[in-house]
Structures are given as C-alpha cells and as structure tokens.
Protein backbone atom coordinates (compact mmCIF):
# COMPACT_ATOMS: atom_id res chain seq x y z
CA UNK A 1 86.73 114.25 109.57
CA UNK A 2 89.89 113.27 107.82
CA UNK A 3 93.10 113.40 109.75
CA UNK A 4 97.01 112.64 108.76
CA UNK A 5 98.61 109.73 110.54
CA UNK A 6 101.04 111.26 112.84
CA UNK A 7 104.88 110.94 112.46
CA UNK A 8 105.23 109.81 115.50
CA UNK A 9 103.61 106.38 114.30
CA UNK A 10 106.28 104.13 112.71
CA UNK A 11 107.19 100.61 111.69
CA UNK A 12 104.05 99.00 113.56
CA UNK A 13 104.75 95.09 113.20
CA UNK A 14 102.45 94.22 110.67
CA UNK A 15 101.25 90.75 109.52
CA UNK A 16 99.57 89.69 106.03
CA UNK A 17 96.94 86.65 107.00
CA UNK A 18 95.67 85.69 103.49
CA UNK A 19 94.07 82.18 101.96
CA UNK A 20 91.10 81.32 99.75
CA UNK A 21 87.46 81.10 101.03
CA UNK A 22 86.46 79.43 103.94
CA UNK A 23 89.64 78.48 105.03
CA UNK A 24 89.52 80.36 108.59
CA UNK A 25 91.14 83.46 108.51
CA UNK A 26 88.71 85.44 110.63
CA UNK A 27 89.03 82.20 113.07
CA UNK A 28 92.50 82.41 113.24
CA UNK A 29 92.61 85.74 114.03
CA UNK A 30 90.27 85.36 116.57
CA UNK A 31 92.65 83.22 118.41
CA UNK A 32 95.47 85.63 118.07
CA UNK A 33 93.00 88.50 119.98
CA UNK A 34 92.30 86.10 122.32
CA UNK A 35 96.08 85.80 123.08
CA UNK A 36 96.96 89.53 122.99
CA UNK A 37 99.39 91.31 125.27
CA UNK A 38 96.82 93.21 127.51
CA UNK A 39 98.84 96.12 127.71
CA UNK A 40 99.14 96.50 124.22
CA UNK A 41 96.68 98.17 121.07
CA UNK A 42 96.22 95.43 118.32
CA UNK A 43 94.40 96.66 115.02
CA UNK A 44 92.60 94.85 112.40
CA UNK A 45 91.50 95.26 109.11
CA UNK A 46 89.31 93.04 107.24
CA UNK A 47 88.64 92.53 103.81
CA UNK A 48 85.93 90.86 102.29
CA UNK A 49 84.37 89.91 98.46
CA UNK A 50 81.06 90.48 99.64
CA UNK A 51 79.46 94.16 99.81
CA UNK A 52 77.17 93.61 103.21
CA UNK A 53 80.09 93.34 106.08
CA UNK A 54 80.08 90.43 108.24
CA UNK A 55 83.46 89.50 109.45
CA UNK A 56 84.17 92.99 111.54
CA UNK A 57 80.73 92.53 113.23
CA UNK A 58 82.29 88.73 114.04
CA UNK A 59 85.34 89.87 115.15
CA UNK A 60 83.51 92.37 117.38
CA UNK A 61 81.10 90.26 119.03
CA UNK A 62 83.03 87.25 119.67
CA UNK A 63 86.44 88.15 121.13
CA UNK A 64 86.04 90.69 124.40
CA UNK A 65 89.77 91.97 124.64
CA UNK A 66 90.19 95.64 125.33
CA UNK A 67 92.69 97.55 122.96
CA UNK A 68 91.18 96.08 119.80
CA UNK A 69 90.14 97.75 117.19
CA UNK A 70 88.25 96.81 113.92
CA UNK A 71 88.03 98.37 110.42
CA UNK A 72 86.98 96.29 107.34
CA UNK A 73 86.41 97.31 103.71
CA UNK A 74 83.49 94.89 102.24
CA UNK A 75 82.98 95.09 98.15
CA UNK A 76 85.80 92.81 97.09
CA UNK A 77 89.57 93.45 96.60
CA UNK A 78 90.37 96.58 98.76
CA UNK A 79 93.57 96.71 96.88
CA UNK A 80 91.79 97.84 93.19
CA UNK A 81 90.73 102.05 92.00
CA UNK A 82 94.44 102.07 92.67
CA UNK A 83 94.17 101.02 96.37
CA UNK A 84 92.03 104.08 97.52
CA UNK A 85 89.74 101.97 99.79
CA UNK A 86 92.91 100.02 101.82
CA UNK A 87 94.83 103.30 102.10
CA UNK A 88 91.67 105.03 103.57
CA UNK A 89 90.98 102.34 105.90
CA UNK A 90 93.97 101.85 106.89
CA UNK A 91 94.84 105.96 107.98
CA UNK A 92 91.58 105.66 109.96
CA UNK A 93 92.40 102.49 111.50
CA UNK A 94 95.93 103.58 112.23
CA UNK A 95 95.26 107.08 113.26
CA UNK A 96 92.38 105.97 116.09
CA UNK A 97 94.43 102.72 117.40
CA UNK A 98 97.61 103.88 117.18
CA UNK A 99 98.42 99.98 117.59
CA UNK A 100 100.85 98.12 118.75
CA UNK A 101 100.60 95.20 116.10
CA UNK A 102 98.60 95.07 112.78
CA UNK A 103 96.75 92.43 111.53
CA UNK A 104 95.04 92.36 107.61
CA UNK A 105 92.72 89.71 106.26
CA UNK A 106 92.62 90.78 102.39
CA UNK A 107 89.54 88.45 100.91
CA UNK A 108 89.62 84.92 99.88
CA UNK A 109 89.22 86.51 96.42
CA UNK A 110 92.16 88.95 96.63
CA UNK A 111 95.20 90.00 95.47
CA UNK A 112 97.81 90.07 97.98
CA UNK A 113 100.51 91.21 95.95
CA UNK A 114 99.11 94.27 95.30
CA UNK A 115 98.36 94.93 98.74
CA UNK A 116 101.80 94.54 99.76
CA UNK A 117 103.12 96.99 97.08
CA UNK A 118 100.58 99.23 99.31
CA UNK A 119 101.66 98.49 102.50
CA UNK A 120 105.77 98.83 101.31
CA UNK A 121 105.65 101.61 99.25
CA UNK A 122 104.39 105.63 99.59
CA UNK A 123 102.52 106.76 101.91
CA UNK A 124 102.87 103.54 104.63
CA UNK A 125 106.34 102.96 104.12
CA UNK A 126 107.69 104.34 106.59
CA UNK A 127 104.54 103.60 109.18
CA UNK A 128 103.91 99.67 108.10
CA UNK A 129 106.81 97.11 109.37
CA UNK A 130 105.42 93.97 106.66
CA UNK A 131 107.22 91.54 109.24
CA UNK A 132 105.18 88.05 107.69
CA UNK A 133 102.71 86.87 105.21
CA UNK A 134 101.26 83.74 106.10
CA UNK A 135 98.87 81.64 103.57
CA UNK A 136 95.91 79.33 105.31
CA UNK A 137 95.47 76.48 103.03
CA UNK A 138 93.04 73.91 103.25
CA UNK A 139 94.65 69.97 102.59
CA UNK A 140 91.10 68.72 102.67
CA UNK A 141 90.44 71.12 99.39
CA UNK A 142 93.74 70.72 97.02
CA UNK A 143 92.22 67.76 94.99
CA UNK A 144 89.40 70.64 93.89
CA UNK A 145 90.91 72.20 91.02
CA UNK A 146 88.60 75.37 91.44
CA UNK A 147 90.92 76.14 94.46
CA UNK A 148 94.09 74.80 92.93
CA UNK A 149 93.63 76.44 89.46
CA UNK A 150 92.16 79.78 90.65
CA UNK A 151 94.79 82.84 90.49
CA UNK A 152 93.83 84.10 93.76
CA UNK A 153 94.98 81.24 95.28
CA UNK A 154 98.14 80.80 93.18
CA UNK A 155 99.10 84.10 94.22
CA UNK A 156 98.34 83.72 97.84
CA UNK A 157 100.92 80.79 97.72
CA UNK A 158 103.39 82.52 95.86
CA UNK A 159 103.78 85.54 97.28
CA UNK A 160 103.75 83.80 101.22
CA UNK A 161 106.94 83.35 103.44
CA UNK A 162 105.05 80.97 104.97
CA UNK A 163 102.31 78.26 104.83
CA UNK A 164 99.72 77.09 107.26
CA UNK A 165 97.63 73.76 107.14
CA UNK A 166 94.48 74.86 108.29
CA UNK A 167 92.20 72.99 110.38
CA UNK A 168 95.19 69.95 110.33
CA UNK A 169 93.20 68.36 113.36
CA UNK A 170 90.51 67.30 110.48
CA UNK A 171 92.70 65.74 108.55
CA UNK A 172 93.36 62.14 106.89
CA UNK A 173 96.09 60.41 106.52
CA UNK A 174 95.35 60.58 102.69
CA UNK A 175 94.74 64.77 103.05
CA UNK A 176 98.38 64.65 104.70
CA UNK A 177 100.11 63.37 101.80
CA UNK A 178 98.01 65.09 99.25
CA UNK A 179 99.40 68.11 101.17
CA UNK A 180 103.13 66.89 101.07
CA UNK A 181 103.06 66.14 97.31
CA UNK A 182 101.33 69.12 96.56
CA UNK A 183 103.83 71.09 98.19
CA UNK A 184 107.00 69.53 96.47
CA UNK A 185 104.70 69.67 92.89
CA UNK A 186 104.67 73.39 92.86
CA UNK A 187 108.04 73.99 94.13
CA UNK A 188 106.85 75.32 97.14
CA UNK A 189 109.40 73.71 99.45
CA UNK A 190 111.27 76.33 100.34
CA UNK A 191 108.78 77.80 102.02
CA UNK A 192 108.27 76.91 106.20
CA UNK A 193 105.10 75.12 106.65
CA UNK A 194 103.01 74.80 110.05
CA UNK A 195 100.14 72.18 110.62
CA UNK A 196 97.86 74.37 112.80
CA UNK A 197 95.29 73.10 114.73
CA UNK A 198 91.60 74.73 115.93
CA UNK A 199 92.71 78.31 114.41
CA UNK A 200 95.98 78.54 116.65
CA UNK A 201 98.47 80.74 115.29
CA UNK A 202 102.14 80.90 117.23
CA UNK A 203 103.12 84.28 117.97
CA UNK A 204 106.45 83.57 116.41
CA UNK A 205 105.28 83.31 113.35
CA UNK A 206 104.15 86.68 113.05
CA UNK A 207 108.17 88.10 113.33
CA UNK A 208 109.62 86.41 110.46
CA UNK A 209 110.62 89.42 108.35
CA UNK A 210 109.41 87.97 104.94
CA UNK A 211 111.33 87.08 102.06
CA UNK A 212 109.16 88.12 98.93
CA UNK A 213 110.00 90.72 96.67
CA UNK A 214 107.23 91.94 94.97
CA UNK A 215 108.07 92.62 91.50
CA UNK A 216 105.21 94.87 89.48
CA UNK A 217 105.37 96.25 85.76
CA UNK A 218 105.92 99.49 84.97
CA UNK A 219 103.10 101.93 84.86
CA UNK A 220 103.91 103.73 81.92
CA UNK A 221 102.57 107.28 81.70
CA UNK A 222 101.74 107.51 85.48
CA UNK A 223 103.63 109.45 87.77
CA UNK A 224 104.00 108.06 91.57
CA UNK A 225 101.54 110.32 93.59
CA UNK A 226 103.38 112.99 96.16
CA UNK A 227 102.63 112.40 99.81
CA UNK A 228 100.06 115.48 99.40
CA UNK A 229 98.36 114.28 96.09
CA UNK A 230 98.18 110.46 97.86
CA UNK A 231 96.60 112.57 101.10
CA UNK A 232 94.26 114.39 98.77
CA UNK A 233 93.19 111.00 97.04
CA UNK A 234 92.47 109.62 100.30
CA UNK A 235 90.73 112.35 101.88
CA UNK A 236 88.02 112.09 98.53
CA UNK A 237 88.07 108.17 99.14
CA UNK A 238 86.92 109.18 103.21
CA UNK A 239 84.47 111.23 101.98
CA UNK A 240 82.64 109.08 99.39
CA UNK A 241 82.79 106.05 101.65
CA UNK A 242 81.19 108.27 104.50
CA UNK A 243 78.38 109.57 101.90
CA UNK A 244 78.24 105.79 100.82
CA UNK A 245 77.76 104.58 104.69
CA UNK A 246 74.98 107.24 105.32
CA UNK A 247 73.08 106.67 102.00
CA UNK A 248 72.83 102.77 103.39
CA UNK A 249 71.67 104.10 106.78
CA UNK A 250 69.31 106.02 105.24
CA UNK A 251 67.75 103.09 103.34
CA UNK A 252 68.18 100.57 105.62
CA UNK A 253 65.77 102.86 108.21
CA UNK A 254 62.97 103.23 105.77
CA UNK A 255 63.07 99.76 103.63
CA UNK A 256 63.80 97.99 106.94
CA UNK A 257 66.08 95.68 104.81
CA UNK A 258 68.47 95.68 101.61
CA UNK A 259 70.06 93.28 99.26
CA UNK A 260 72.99 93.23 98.00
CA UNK A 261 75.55 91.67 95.28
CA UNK A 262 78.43 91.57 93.60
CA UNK A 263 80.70 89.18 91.42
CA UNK A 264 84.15 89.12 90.75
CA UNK A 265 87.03 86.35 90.00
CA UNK A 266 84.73 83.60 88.83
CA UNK A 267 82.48 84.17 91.82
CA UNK A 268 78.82 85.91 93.13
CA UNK A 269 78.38 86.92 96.31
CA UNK A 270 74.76 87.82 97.41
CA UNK A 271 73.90 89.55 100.71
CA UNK A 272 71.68 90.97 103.06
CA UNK A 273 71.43 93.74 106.03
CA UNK A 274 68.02 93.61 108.22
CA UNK A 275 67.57 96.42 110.55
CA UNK A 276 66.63 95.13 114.14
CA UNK A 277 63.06 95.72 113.93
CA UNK A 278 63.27 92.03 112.53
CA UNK A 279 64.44 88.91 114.54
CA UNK A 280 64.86 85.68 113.52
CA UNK A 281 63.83 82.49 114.29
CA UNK A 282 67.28 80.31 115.82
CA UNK A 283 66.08 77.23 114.41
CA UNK A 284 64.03 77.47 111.55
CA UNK A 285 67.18 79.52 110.07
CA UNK A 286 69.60 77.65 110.67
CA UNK A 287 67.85 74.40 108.98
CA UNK A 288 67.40 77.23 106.20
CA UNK A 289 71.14 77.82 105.91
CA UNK A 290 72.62 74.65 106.35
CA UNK A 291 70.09 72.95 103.76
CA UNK A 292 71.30 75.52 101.22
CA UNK A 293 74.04 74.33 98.17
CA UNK A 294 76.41 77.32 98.36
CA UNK A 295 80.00 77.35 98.73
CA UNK A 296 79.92 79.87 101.03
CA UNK A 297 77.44 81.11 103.87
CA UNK A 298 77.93 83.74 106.88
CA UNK A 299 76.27 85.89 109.20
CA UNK A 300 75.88 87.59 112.46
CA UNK A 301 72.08 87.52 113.06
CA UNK A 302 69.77 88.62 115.87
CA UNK A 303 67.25 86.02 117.17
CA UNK A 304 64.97 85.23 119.65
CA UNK A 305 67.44 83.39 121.83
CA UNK A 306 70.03 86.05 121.25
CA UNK A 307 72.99 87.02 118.80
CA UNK A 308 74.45 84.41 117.05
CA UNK A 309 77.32 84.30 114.30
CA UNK A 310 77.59 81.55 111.97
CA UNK A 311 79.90 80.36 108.77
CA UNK A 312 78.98 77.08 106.99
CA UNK A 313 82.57 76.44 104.73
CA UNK A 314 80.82 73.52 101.98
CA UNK A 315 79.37 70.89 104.28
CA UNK A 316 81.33 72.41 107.38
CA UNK A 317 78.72 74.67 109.81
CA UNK A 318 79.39 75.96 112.80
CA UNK A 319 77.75 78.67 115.42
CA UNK A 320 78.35 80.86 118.43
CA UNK A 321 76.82 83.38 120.52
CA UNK A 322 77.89 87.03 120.34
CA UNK A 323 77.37 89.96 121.77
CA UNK A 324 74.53 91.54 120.86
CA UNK A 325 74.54 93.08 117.29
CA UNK A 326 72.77 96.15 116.09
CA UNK A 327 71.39 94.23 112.94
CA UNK A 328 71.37 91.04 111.21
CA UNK A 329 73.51 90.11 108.55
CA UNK A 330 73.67 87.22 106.29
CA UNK A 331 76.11 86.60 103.08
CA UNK A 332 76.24 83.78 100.05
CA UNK A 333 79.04 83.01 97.81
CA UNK A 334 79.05 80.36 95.53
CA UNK A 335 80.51 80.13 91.77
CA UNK A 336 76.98 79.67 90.37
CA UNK A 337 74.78 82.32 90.39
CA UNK A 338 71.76 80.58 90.06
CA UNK A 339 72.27 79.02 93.30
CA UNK A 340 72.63 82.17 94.84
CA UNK A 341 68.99 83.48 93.18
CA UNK A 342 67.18 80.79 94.08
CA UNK A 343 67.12 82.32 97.97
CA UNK A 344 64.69 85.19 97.54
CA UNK A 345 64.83 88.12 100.16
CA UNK A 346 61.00 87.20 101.19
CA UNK A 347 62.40 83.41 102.09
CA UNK A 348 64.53 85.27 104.83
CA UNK A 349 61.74 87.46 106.02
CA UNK A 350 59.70 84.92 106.40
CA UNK A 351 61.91 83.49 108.75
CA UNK A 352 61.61 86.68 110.80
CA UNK A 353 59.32 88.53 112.85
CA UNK A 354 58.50 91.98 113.21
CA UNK A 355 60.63 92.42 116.78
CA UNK A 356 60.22 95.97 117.47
C-alpha cells in the first residue's frame, strides 16, 4: 500500500555515488555499510541499466549490518518517464528506513543531473540534504575513448564536487599520469580528487555540501506538478511496478526461468532470473563466465557449494560467498549485441541441475 513520507522526516544527509560501468560503485558502498554507525539506519538505493536486478541482492547478501536497508530500480536510468520510478523508490525506501544517511548508485549508464534536479526540487526538497556527489573513475580506462567520449561519463564528471581514483592500488605509474593530465585537459582541476584504494571511501567525504548548480531548460508548456498531483503520479508508478513485480513472479514460477534485455546509450544489456529449483555448477560456470568477451558480467547465483556473487569488469573477475539467495541471477552488458546473443539461455541451463 502506498503511504506519504512523514513530515517529520527531513534533510537526511544524502550522498550521490555515480561513475561509468564497472568501476565499483556497489564495492564501494559495500565498504561504507561495513563502516556504519551501529546505532544508526543507513538506506540505499540502487540503480542499474540492466532489467533483471543484481546489485540489491549483492548488497544484501554480502554486508551483514543491521539498520540497512535496500531498494533498487533495475531497467536503466531511474531518472527518465519524468522520474516516476526514483521518486517511487525513493518514498518507499524513505518511508520504511526512516534513515539516518542516504546512499544512491544511479547506473553506469545514467544521468546524474537529472537525478539531482529530483532529489533538490518538489516533492524531496525539503526531505533530501544532497550533501556530496562523488564520481568513481577508472585511470586504468581513460585512454578508451568509449569511456572518455561517452555522455554519461562526461556528465558524471561534470556535474561531481568531487573525484575518486578507483581501484588506485592497481595502478601504474603510466595510469597515474594519464590520470593527472587528463584531469588538467578537461579543466577538471578545481575539483578535489582522492586516490582510493580496495573500495574505501572516507566518511568525510560524504559532508562536503556540493558545489554544482544544476542548470536545466525550460519546459515550456508544462506546469510543475503540486505536491498532491506529484503524490498521485507516484502512487500510479507504486502500483504498476507492484503489478509489474507480480506478473514476473508469476512467470518465473511456471517457466522456471526468464530472459531479459534492454539497450540504451550505445549499450545492450542481456539478463537472466532462474528460480531455485535450478543450481549451478561452481566451476563449470565460472570457466563459462570468465571465458566470455563482454564488457560487463554479474550475478548472484545459487550453486552446489553455496551462494556466490560475482562481477568480471573486462579482464577483471572476482567472487564471494553470500548469504543464501532465493534465486540465481546473472547479467551481460557489452556495446555489441552480437556478443551478448551468442550466450543462449539453454548454454546456462545446461550448466544447471534440476535442484529441487
């Protein structure tokens, strides 16, 4: 059932964690739950270009803290259909955690300016305190044009009060300096930057009230929604994502599995849920994902030697045991989409075995 955030919730410290794919968002923010005051209510919410869901089941099963909660919108930009999906999340998020602290993760795909005008204007105004937005950027990748040319990741820069050089305990001597000179080249030097190592984020650099101001065109012909017409918008946005969610449910019980995609900023994204009835096989899947050519590969699966979460970033994998999921889940992204069809949903299955 829909409810109104109360009034008595205001100006939760709220931090904007954005950068391009595979740079380690989710592991970041691992490391700040991990770190959490334990007498305080943290929420999270999670964004992600793919439609199946991976990174809230992640978050879930690998960090153990008590007064975390978890709410992620999967499809691509939660921000677009005039931010109905983030506004819904986020008044169910808000309303159950009543947190302490907020954390977002738009996708690697997003558009964080957009969210921001979200989060600063309307109906969160007065409930979100935007006190940082920090960009994750990868030194290892800025030679790649695809990351340097793409407009998410333009924007991600630009509209940050801060930069982080992820995963700087990898790094060259060369990757240092591309770093440094790609800095000064797009006059981003005013602009405090971090090295941070193994996913650690300071604490202080959550409270540094940010300096963007996000200018937008006007929208000519369309009136700013009420605070009743924006609660009426998001009470139809609860409702279709509810009738969405049981739809799935329903499908995912009789098929026993579903696939699937989506595509968006020069990208395809191509996904599966299986129900637990199958379990995998630990090793023949993971030689299975790390042999694959993708940019991009995820999951939290369940096998025969437990739950297990993994993320292979280009030639980068890496896995760890969760607690134990209620399905499996496993995501591609790559900018070709005939890389992504050449893994049929019978390859997987095969992999499997009728558990239960």
């Amino acid at each position: 059932m829909f409810s109104q955030i109360s009034s008595k919730i205001s100006a939760i410290p709220t931090t904007l964690i954005t950068g391009f794919l595979g740079v380690g968002k989710t592991t970041a923010i691992l490391q700040l739950l991990a770190n959490k005051p334990n007498n305080e209510n943290w929420a999270v919410l999670v964004n992600e270009f793919g439609e199946i869901g991976i990174d809230s089941a992640l978050l879930a099963g690998s960090s153990n803290e008590q007064g975390v909660f978890i709410r992620e919108v999967p499809g691509g930009c939660m921000c677009c259909a005039s931010g109905v999906p983030m506004q819904v999340a986020l008044n169910q998020l808000i309303t159950k955690a009543k947190p302490d602290r907020l954390l977002i993760e738009p996708t690697g795909l997003g558009h964080p300016k957009e969210v921001v005008e979200v989060l600063t204007k309307g109906k969160f105004q007065e409930t979100i305190s935007l006190q940082s937005i920090l960009c994750l950027v990868d030194a290892r990748n800025l030679i790649d044009k695809r990351y340097t040319e793409h407009p998410s990741f333009v924007q991600q820069l630009n509209v940050a009060d801060t930069i982080l050089a992820a995963k700087a305990d990898t790094y060259s001597e060369q990757d240092e300096e591309n770093l440094a000179l790609f800095i000064t080249e797009n006059e981003l030097t005013d602009k405090p930057l971090h090295l941070m190592q193994h996913g650690n984020i300071a604490p202080s650099w959550l409270a540094q009230q940010p300096k963007t101001v996000i200018v937008t065109k006007p929208m000519i012909g369309i009136a700013v929604p009420s605070l009743h017409e924006s609660s009426h918008t998001i009470e139809l946005g609860y409702k279709k994502e509810r009738e969405q969610s049981q739809a799935l449910q329903t499908r995912l019980a009789q098929e026993g599995f579903i696939e699937l995609n989506n595509h968006g900023e020069g990208y395809f994204s191509k996904g599966w849920i299986f129900s637990d009835k199958y379990q995998f096989n630990y090793k023949q899947l993971f030689a299975f994902i790390t042999a694959l050519k993708v940019s991009r590969a995820k999951g939290v699966i369940l096998t025969e030697q437990g739950s297990y979460a993994f993320n292979k970033a280009g030639s980068e994998f890496s896995c760890n045991k969760v607690t134990d999921s209620k399905d499996s889940r496993i995501e591609l992204i790559d900018t070709n989409e005939n890389a992504l069809n050449i893994v049929k949903s019978g390859d997987l299955l095969l992999l499997t075995k009728n558990a239960r």
